[in-house]
Protein backbone atom coordinates (compact mmCIF):
# COMPACT_ATOMS: atom_id res chain seq x y z
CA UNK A 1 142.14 114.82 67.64
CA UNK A 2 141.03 113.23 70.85
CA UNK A 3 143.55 111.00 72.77
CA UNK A 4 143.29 107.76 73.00
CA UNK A 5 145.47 107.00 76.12
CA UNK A 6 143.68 106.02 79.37
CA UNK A 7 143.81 107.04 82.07
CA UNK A 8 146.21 105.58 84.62
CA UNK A 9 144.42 102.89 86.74
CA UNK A 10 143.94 105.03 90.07
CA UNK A 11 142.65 107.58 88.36
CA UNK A 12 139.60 105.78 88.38
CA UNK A 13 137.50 106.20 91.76
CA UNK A 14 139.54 103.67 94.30
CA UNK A 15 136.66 102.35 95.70
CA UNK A 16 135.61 101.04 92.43
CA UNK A 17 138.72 99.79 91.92
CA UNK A 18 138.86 97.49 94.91
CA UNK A 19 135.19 96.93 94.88
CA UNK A 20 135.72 95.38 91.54
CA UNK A 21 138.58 93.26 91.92
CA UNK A 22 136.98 91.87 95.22
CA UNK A 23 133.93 91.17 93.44
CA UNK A 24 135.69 89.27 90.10
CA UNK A 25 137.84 87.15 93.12
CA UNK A 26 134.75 86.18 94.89
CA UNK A 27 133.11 84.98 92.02
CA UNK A 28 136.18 82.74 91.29
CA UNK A 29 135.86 81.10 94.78
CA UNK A 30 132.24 80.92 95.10
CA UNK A 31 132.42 78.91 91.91
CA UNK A 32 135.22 77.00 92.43
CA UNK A 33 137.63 78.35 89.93
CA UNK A 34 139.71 79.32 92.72
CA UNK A 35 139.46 76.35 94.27
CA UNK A 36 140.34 75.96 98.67
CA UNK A 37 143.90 75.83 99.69
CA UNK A 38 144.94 77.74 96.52
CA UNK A 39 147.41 80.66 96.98
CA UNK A 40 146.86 83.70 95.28
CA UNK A 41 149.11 85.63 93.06
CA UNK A 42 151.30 87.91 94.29
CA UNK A 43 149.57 91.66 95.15
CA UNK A 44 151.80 93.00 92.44
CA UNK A 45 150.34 90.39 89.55
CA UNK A 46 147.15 90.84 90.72
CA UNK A 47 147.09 94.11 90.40
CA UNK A 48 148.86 94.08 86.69
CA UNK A 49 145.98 91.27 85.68
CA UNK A 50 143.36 93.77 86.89
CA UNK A 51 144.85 96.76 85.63
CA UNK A 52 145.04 98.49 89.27
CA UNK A 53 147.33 99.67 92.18
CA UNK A 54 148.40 97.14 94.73
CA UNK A 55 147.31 99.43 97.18
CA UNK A 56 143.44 98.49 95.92
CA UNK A 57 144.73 94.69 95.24
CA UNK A 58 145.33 95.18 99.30
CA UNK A 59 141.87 97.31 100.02
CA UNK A 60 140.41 93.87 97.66
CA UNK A 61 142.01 91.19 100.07
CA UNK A 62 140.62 93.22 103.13
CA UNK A 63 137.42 92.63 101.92
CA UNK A 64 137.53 88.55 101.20
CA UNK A 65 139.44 88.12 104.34
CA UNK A 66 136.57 90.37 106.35
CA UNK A 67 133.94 88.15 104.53
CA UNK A 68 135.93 84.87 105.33
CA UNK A 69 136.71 83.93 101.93
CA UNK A 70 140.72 84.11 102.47
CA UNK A 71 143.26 83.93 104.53
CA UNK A 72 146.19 86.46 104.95
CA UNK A 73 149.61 85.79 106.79
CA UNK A 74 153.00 88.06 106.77
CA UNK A 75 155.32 86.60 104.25
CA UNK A 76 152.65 84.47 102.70
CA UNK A 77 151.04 84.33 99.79
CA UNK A 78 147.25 84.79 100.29
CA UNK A 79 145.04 81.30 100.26
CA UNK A 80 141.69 80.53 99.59
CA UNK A 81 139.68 79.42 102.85
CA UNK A 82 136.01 79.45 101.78
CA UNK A 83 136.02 76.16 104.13
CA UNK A 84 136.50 78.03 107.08
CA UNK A 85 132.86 79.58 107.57
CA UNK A 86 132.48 76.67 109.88
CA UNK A 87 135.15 77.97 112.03
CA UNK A 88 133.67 81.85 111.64
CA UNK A 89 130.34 80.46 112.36
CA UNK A 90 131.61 78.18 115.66
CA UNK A 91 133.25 81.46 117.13
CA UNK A 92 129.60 83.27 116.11
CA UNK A 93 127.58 80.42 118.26
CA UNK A 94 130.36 81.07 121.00
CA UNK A 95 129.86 85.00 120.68
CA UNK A 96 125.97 84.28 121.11
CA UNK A 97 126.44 82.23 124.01
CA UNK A 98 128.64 84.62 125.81
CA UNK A 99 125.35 87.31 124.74
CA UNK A 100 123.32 84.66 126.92
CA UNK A 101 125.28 84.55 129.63
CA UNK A 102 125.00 88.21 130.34
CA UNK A 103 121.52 88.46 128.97
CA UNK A 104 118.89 86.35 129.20
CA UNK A 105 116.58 88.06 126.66
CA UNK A 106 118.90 86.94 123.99
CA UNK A 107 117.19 83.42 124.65
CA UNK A 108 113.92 84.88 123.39
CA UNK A 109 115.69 86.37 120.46
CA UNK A 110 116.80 82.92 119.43
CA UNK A 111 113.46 81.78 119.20
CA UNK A 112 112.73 84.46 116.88
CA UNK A 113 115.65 83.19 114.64
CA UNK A 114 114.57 79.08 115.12
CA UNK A 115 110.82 80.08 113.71
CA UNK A 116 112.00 82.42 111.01
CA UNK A 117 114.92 79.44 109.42
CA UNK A 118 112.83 76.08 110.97
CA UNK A 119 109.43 77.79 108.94
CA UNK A 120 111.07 78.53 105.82
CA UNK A 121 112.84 74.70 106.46
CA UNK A 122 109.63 73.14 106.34
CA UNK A 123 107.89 75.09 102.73
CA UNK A 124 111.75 73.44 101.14
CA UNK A 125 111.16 69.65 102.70
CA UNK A 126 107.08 70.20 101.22
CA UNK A 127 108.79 71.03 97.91
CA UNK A 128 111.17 68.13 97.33
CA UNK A 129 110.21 64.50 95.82
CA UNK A 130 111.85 63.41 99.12
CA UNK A 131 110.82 65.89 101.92
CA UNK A 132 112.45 63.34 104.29
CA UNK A 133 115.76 61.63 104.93
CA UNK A 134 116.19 58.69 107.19
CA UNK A 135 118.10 61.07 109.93
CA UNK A 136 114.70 62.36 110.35
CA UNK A 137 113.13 59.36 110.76
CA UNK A 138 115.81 57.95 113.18
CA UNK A 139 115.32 61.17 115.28
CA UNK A 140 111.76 60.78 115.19
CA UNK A 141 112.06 57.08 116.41
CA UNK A 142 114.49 58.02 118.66
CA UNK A 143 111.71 60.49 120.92
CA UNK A 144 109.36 57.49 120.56
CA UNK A 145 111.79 55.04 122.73
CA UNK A 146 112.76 57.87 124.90
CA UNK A 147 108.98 58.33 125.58
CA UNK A 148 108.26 54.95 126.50
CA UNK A 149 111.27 54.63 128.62
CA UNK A 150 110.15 58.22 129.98
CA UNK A 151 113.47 58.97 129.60
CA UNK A 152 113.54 63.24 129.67
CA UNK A 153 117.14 63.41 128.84
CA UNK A 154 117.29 61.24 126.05
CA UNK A 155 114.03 62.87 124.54
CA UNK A 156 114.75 66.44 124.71
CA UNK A 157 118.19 65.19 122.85
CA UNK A 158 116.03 63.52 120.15
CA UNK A 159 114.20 66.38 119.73
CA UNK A 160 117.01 68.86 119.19
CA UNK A 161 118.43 65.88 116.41
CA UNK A 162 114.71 65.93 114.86
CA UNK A 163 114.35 69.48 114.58
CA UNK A 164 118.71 69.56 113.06
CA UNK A 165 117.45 66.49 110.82
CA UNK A 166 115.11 68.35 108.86
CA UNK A 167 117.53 71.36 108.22
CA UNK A 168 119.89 68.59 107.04
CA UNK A 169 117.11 67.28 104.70
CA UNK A 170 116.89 70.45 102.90
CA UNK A 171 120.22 69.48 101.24
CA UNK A 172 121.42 73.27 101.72
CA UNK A 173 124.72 73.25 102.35
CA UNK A 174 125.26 76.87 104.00
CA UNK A 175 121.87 76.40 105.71
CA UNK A 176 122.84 72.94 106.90
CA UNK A 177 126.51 74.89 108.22
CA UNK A 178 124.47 77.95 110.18
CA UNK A 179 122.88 75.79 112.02
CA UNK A 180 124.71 72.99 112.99
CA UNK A 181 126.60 75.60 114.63
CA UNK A 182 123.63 76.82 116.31
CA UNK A 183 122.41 73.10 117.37
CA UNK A 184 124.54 73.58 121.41
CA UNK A 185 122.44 76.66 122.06
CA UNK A 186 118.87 74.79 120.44
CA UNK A 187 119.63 71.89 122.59
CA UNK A 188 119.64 73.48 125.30
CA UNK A 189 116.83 76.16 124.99
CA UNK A 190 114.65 72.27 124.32
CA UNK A 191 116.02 71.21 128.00
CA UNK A 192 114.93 74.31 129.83
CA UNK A 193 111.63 74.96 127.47
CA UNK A 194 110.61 71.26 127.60
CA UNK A 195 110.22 71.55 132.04
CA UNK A 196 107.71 74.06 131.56
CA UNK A 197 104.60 73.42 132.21
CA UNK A 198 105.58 69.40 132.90
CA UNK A 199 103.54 68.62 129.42
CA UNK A 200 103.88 64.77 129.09
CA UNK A 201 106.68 63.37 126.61
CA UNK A 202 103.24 61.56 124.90
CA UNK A 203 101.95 65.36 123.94
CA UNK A 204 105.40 66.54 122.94
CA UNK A 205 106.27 63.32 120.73
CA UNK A 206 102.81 63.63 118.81
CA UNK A 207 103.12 67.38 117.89
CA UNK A 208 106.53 66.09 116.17
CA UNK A 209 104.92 63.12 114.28
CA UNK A 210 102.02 65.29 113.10
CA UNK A 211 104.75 67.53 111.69
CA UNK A 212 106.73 64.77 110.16
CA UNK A 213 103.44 63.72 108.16
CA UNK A 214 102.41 67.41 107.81
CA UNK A 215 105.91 67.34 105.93
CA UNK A 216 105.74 63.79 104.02
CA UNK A 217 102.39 64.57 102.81
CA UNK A 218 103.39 68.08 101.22
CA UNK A 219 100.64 69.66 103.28
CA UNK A 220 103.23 72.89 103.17
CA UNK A 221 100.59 75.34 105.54
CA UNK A 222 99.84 72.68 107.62
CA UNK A 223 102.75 71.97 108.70
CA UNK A 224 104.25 75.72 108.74
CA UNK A 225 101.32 76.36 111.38
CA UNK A 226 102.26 73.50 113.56
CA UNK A 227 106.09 74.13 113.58
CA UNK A 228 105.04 77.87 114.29
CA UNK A 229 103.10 77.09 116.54
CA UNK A 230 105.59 74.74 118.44
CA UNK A 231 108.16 77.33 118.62
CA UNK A 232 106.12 79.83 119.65
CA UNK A 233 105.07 77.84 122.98
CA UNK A 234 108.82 76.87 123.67
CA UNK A 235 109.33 80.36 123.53
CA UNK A 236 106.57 81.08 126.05
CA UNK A 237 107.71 78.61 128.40
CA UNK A 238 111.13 79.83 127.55
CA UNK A 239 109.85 83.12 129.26
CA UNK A 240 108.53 81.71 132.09
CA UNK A 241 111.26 79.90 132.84
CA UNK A 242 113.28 82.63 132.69
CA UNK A 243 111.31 84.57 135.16
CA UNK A 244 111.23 81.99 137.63
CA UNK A 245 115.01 81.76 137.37
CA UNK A 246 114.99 85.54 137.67
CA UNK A 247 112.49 85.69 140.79
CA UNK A 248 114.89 83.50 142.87
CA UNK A 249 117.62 85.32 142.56
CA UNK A 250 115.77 88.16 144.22
């Protein structure tokens, strides 16, 4: 007769183990079982709830820690920070700029990144009932009172807001999160880009306001091309801006 005993929990394979118990906690904080600021159980009732060693309750924690989900301390329970991707993603931005800094290529690879999320942005917006909130409208109408005033400065701003707005409209949180965090370095790539070639604030405003009603009116490829399009020239002037900054300090 075959026993019916099993095996002794770390018999199993220990990256299962942990795998599994990392897996079954993340799904309690990504749904808001485990809700933020909770504190954990202890390692040792963990690991009796799950049926497993405290050494892979430990491996587990390692994991959600690494993936920003919680927050360990000596002499503390473990607590649930799922909040705090805003502060991993502001030390990310800071990371990127520091990239910058030291290589100016990593401009151009920004660009990359703006086209690939602001694209994708605008086939959500063409898919809502209400592609548009009223922080896109305010940014939009914000460019057309820097344009009359020819006011650079305030326009480049209001395009950098326009351009954030629509994220914002997509009503995606973790979207909305990335790149807010991202919105410094954006700003600032629309400064530089926006001084080469001197195209007027009149030209700049109307590609924006062809995109907004690309976007109201659901025309989804329309206004894909357009934003492509757009980013694709910053990026060129981006270029050329960066070789004229490189040419002087030969």
């Amino acid at each position: 007769m075959r026993s019916t005993e099993q095996a002794p929990p770390d018999a199993r394979p220990r990256s299962r183990l942990h795998s599994s118990v990392a897996s079954a906690l993340e799904d309690q904080i990504i749904s808001g079982a485990l809700p933020i600021g909770e504190r954990l159980p202890s390692e040792s009732e963990i690991a009796r709830d799950f049926g497993v060693s405290t050494r892979s309750v430990r491996e587990a924690m390692q994991i959600l820690e690494t993936k920003g989900l919680v927050r360990r301390r000596h002499g503390e329970r473990t607590i649930v920070v799922r909040d705090d991707v805003a502060e991993f993603l502001g030390t990310l931005a800071v990371t990127v700029r520091q990239r910058f800094a030291s290589d100016s290529e990593y401009l151009l690879q920004l660009m990359v990144v703006r086209r690939m999320i602001e694209t994708e942005v605008v086939g959500l917006l063409t898919a809502k009932a209400q592609p548009v909130n009223a922080e896109v409208e305010a940014a939009l109408e914000a460019m057309r009172v820097a344009r009359d005033k020819e006011d650079f400065a305030g326009f480049t701003q209001a395009d950098a807001a326009f351009h954030l707005a629509l994220v914002h409209s997509t009503g995606n949180a973790i979207l909305s999160v990335f790149y807010d965090n991202l919105y410094g370095l954006i700003t600032e790539v629309i400064r530089v880009t926006s001084r080469v070639p001197s195209k007027s604030l009149a030209a700049a405003y109307a590609e924006h306001a062809d995109i907004f009603e690309m976007i109201r009116n659901r025309d989804e490829a329309g206004a894909k091309t357009l934003m492509r399009a757009q980013i694709d020239n910053s990026a060129a002037y981006l270029r050329v801006a960066i070789e004229n900054a490189n040419a002087k300090e030969k």
